[in-house]
PDB file of N, CA and C in Angstrom:
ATOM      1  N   UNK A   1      98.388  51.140  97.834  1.00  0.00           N
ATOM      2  CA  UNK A   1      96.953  51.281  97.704  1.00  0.00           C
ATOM      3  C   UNK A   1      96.664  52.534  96.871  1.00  0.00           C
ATOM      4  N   UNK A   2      95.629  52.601  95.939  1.00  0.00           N
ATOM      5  CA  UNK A   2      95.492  53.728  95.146  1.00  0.00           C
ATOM      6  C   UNK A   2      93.995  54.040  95.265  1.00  0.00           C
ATOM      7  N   UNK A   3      93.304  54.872  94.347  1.00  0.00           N
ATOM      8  CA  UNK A   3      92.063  54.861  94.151  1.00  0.00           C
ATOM      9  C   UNK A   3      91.594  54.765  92.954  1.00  0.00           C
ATOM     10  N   UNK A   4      90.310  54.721  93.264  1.00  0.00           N
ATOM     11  CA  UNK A   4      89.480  54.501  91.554  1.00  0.00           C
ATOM     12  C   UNK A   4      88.477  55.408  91.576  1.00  0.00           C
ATOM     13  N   UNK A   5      88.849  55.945  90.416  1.00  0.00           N
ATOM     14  CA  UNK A   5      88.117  57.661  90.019  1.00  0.00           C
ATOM     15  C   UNK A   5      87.360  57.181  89.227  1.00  0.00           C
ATOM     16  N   UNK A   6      86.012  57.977  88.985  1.00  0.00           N
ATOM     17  CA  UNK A   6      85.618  57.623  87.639  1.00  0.00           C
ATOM     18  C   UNK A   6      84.421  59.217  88.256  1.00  0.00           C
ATOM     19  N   UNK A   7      84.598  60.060  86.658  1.00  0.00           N
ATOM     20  CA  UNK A   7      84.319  61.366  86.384  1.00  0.00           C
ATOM     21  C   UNK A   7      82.894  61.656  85.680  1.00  0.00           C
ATOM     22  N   UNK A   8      82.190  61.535  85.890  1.00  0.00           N
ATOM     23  CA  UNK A   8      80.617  61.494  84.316  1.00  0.00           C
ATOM     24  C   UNK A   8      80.100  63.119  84.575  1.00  0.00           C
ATOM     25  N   UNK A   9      79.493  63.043  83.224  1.00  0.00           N
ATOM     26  CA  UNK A   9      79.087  64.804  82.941  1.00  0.00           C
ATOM     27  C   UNK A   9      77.935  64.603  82.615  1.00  0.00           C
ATOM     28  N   UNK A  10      76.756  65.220  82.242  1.00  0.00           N
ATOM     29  CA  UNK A  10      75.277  64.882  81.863  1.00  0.00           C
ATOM     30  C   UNK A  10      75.457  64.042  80.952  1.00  0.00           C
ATOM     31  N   UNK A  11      76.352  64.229  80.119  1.00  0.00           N
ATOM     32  CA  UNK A  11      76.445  63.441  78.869  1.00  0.00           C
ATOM     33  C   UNK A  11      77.033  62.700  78.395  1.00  0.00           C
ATOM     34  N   UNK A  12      78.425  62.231  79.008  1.00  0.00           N
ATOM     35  CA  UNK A  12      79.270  60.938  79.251  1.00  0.00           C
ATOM     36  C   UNK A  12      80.133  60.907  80.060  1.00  0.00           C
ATOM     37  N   UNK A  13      81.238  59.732  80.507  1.00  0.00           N
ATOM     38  CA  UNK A  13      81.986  59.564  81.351  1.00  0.00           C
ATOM     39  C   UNK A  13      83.174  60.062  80.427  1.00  0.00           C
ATOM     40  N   UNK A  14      83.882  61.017  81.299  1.00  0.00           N
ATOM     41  CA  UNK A  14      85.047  61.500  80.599  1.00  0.00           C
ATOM     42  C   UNK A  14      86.334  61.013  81.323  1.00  0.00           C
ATOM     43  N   UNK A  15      86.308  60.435  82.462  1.00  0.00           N
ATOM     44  CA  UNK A  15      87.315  59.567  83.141  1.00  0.00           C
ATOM     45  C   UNK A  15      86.969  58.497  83.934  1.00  0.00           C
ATOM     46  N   UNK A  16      88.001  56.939  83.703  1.00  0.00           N
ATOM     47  CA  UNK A  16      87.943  55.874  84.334  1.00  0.00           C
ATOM     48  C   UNK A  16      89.181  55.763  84.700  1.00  0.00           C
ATOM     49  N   UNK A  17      89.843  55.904  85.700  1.00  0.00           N
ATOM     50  CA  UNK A  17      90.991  55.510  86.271  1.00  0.00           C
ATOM     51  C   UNK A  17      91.497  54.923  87.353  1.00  0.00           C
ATOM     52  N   UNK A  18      92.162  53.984  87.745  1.00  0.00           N
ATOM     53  CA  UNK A  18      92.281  53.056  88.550  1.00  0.00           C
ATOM     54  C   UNK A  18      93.088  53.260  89.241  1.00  0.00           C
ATOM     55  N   UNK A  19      94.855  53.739  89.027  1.00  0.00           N
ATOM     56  CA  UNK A  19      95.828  54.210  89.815  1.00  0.00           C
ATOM     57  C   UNK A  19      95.718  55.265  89.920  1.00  0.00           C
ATOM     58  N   UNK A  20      95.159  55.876  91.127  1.00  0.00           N
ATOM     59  CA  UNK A  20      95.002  57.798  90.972  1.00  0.00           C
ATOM     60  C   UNK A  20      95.673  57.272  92.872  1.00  0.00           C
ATOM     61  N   UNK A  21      96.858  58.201  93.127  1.00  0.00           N
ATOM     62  CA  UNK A  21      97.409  58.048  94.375  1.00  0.00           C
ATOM     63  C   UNK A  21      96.450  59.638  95.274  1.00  0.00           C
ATOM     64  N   UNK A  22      96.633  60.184  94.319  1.00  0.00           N
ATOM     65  CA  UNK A  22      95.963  61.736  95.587  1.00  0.00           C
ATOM     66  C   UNK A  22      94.898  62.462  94.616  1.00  0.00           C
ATOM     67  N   UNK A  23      94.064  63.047  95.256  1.00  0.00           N
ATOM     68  CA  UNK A  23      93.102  63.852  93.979  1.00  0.00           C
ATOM     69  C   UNK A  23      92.989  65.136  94.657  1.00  0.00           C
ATOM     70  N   UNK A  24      93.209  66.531  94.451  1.00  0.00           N
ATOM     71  CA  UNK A  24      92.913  67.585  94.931  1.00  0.00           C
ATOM     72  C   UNK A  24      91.750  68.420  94.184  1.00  0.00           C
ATOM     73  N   UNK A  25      90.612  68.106  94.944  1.00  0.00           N
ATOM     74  CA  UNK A  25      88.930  68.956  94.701  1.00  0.00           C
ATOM     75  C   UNK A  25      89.049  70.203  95.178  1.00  0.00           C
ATOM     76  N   UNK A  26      88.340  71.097  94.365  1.00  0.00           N
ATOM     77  CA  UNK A  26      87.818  72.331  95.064  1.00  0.00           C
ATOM     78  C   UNK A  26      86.293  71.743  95.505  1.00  0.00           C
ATOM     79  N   UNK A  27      86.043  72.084  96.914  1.00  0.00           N
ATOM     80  CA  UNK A  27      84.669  71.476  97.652  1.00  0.00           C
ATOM     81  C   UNK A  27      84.133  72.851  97.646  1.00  0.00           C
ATOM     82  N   UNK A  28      83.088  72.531  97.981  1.00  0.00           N
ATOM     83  CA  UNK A  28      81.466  74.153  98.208  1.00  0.00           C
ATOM     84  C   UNK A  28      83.071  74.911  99.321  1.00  0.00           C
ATOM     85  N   UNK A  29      82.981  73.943 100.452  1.00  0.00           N
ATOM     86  CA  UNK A  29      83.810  74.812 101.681  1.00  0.00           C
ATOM     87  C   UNK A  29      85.158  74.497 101.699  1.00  0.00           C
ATOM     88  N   UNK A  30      85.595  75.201 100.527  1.00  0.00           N
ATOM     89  CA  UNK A  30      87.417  74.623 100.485  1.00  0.00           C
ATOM     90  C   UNK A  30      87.946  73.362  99.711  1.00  0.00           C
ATOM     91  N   UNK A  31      89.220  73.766  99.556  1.00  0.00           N
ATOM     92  CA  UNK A  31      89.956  72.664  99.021  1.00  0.00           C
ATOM     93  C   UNK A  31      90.181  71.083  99.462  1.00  0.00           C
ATOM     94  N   UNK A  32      89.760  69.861  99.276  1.00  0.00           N
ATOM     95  CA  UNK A  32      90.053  68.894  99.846  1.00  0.00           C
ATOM     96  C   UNK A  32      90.519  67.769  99.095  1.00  0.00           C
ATOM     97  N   UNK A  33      91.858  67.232  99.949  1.00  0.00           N
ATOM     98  CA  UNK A  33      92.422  66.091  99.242  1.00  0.00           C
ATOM     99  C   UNK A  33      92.345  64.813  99.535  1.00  0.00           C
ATOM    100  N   UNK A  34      91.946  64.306  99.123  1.00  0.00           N
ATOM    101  CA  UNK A  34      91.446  62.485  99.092  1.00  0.00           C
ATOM    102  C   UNK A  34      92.634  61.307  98.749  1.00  0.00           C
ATOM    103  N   UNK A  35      93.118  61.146  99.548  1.00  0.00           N
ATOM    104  CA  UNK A  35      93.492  59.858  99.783  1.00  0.00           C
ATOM    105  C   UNK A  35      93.320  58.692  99.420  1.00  0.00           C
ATOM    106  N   UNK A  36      93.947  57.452  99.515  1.00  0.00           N
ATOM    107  CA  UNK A  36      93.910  56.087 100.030  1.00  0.00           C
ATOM    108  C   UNK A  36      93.002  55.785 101.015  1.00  0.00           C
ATOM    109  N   UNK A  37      92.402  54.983 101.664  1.00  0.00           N
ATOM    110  CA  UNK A  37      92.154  55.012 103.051  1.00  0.00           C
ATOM    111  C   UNK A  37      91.054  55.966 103.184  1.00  0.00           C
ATOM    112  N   UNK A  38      90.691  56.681 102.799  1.00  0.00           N
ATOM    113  CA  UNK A  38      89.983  58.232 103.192  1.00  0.00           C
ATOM    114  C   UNK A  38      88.683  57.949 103.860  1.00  0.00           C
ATOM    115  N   UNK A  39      87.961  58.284 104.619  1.00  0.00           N
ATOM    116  CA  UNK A  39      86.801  57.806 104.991  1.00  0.00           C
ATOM    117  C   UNK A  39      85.008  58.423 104.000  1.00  0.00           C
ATOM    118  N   UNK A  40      84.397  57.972 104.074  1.00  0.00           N
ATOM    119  CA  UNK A  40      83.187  57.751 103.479  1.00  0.00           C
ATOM    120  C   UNK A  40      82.892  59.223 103.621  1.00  0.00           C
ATOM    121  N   UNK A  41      82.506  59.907 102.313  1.00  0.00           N
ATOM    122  CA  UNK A  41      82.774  61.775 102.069  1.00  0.00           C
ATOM    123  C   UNK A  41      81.551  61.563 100.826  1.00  0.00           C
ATOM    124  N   UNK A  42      80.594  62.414 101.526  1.00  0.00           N
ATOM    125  CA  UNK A  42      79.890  63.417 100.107  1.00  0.00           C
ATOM    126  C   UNK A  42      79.872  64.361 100.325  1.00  0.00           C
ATOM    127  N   UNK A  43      80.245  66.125  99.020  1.00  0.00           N
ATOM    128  CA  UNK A  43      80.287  66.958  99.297  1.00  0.00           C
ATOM    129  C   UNK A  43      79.873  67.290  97.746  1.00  0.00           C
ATOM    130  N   UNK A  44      79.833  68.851  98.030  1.00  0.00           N
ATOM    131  CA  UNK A  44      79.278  69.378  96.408  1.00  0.00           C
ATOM    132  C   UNK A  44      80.774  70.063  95.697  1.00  0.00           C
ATOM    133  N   UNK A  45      80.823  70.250  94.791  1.00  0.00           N
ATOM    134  CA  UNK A  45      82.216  70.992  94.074  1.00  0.00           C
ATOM    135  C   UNK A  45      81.664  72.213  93.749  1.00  0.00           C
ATOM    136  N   UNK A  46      82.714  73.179  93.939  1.00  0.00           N
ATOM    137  CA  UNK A  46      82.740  74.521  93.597  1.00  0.00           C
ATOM    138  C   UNK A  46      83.220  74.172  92.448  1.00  0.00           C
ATOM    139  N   UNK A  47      83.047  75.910  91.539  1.00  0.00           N
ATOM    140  CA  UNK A  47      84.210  76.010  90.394  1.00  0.00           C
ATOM    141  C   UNK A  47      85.763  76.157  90.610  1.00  0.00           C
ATOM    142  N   UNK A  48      86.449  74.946  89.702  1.00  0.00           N
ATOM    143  CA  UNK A  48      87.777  75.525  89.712  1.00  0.00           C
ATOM    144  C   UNK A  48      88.201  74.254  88.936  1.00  0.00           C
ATOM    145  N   UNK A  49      89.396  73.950  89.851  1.00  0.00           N
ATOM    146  CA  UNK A  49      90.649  72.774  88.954  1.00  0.00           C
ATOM    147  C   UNK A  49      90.655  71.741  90.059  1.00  0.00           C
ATOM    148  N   UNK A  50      90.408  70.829  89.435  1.00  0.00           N
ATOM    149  CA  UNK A  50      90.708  69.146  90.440  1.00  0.00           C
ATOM    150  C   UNK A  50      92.172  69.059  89.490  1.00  0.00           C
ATOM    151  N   UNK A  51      92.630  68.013  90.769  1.00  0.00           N
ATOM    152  CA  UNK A  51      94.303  67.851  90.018  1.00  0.00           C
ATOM    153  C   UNK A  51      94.065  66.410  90.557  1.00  0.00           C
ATOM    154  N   UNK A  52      94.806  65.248  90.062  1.00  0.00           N
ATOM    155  CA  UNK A  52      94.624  64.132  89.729  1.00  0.00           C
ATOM    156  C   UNK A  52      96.213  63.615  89.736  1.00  0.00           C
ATOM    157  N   UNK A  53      96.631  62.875  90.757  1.00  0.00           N
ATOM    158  CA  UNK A  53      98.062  62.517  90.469  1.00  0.00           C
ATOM    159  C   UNK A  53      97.825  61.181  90.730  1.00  0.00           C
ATOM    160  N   UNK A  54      98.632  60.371  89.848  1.00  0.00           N
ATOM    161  CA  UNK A  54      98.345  58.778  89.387  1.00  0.00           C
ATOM    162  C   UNK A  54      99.648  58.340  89.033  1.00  0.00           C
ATOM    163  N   UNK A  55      99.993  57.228  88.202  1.00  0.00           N
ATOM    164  CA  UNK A  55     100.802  56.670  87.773  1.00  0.00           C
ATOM    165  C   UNK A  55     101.470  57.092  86.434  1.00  0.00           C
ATOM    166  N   UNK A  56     100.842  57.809  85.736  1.00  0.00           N
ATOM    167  CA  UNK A  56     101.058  58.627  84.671  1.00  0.00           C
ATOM    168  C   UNK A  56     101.560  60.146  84.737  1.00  0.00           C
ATOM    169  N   UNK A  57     101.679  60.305  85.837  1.00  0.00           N
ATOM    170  CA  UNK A  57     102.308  61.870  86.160  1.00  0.00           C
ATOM    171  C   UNK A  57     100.654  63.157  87.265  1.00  0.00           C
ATOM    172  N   UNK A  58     100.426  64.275  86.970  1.00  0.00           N
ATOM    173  CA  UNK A  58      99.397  64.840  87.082  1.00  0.00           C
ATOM    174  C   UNK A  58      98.818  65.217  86.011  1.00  0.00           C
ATOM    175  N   UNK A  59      97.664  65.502  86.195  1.00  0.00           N
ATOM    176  CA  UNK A  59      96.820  65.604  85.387  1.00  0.00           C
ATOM    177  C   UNK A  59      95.269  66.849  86.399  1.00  0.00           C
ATOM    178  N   UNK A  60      95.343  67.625  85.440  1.00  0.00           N
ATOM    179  CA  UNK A  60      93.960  69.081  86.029  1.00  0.00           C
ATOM    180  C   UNK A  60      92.743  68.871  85.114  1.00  0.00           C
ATOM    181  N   UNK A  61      91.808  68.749  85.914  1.00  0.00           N
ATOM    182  CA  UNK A  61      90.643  69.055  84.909  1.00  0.00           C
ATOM    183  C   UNK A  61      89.482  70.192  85.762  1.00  0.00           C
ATOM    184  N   UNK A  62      89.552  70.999  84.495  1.00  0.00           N
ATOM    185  CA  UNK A  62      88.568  72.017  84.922  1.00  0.00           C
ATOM    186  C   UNK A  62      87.254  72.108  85.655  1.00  0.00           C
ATOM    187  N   UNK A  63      86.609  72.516  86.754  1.00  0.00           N
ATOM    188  CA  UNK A  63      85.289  72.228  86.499  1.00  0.00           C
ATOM    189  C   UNK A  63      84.286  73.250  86.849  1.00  0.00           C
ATOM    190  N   UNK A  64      83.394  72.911  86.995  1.00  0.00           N
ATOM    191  CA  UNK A  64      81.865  74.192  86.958  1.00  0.00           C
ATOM    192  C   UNK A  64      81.371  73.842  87.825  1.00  0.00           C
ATOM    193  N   UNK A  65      81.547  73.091  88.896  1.00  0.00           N
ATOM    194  CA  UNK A  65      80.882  72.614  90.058  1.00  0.00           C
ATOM    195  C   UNK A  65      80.019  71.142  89.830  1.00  0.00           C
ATOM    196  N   UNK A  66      79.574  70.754  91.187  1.00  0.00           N
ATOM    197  CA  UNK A  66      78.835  68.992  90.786  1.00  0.00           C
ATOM    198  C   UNK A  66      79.253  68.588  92.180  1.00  0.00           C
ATOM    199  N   UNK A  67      79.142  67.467  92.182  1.00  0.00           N
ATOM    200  CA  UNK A  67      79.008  66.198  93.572  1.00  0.00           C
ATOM    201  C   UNK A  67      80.021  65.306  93.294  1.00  0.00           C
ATOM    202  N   UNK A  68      80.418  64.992  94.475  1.00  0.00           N
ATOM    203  CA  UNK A  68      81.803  64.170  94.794  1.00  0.00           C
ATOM    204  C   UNK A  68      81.402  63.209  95.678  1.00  0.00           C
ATOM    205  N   UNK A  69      81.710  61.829  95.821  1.00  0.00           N
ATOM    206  CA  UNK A  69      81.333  60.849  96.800  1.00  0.00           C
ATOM    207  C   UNK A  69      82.684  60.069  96.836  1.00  0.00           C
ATOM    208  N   UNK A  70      82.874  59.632  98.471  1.00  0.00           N
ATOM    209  CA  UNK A  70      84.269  58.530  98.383  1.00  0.00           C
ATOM    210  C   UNK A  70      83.287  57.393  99.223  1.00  0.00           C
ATOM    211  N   UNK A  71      83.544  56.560  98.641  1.00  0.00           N
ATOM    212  CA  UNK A  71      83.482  55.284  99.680  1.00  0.00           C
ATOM    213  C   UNK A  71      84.252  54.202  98.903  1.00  0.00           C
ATOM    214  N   UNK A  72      84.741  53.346  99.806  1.00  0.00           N
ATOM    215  CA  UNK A  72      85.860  52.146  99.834  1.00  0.00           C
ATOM    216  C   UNK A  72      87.439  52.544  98.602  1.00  0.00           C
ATOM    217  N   UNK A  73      87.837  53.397  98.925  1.00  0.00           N
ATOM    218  CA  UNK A  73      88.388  53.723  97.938  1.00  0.00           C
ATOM    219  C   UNK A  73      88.471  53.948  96.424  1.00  0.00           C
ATOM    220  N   UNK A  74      86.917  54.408  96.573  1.00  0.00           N
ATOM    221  CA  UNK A  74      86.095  54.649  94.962  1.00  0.00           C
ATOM    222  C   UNK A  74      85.991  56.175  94.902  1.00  0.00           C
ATOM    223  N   UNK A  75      86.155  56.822  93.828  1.00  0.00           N
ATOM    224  CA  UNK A  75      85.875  58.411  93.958  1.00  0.00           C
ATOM    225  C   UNK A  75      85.051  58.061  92.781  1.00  0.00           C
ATOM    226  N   UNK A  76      83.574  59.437  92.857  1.00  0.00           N
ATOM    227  CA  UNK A  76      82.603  59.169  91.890  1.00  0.00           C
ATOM    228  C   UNK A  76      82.229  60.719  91.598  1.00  0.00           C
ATOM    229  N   UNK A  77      82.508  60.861  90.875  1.00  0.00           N
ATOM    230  CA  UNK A  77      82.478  62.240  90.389  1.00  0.00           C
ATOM    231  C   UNK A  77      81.575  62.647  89.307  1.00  0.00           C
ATOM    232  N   UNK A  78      80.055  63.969  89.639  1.00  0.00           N
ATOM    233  CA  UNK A  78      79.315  64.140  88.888  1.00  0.00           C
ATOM    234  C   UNK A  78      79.492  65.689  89.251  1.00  0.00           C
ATOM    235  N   UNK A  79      80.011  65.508  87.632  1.00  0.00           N
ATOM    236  CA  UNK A  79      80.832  66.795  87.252  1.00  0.00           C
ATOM    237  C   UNK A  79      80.056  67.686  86.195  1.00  0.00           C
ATOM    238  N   UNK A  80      79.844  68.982  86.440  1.00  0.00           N
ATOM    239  CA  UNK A  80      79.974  70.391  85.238  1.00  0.00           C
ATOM    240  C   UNK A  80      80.952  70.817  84.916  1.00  0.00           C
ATOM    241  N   UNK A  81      81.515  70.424  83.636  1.00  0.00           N
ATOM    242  CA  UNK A  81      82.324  71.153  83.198  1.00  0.00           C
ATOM    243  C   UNK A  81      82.268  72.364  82.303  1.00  0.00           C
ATOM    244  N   UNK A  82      83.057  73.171  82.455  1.00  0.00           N
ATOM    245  CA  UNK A  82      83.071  74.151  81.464  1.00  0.00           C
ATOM    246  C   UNK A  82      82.865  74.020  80.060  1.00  0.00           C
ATOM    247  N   UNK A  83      82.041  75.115  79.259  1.00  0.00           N
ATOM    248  CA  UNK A  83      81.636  74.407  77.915  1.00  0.00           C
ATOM    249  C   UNK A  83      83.073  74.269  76.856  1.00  0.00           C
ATOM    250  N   UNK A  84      84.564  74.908  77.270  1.00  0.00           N
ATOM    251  CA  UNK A  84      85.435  75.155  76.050  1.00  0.00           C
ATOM    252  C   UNK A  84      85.898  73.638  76.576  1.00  0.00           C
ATOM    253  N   UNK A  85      85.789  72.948  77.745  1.00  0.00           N
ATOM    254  CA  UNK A  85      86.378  71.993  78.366  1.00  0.00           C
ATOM    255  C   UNK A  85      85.497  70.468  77.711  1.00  0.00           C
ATOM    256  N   UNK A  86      84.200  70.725  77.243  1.00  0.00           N
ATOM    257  CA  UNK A  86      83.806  69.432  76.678  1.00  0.00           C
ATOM    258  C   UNK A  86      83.870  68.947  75.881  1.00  0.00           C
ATOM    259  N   UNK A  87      84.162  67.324  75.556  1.00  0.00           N
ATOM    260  CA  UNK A  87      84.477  66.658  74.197  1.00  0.00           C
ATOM    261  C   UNK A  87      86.093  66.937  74.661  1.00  0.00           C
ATOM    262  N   UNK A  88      86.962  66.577  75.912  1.00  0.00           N
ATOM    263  CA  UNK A  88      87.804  66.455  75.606  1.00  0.00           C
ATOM    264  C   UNK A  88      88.465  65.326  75.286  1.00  0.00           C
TER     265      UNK A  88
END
């Protein structure tokens, strides 16, 4: 079982991904890692590094804070990113 990420910024979606096995967020109150299975989660993002491990190896993306939602094994991510970080 995996999850399905998908990342948008004011101004476009910068990730759609389907095999993501673990995702590690920085949340407002701490670090939290999301699962398979995980139960139904909204929280806000601090600044820092989400890490993203999938079928392709890991993968970090920077961020500036925003809102995180899980339900049914969907992650929905409305993200600020840093300005050297956009248009990647």
């Amino acid at each position: 079982m995996t999850l399905s990420v998908n990342i948008v910024t004011a101004e476009e979606s910068i990730l759609a991904q389907n095999d993501v096995q673990k995702i590690v967020v920085p949340a407002s109150d701490g670090q939290i890692t999301i699962l398979p299975s995980h139960a139904s989660l909204m929280t806000s993002l601090a600044a820092g590094s989400m890490t993203l491990y999938g079928a392709n190896g890991v993968e970090t993306i920077s961020l500036a804070g925003g809102f995180l939602q899980v339900v049914n094994n969907e992650v929905n991510i409305l993200a600020d990113v840093p300005e050297d970080e956009e248009g990647m």
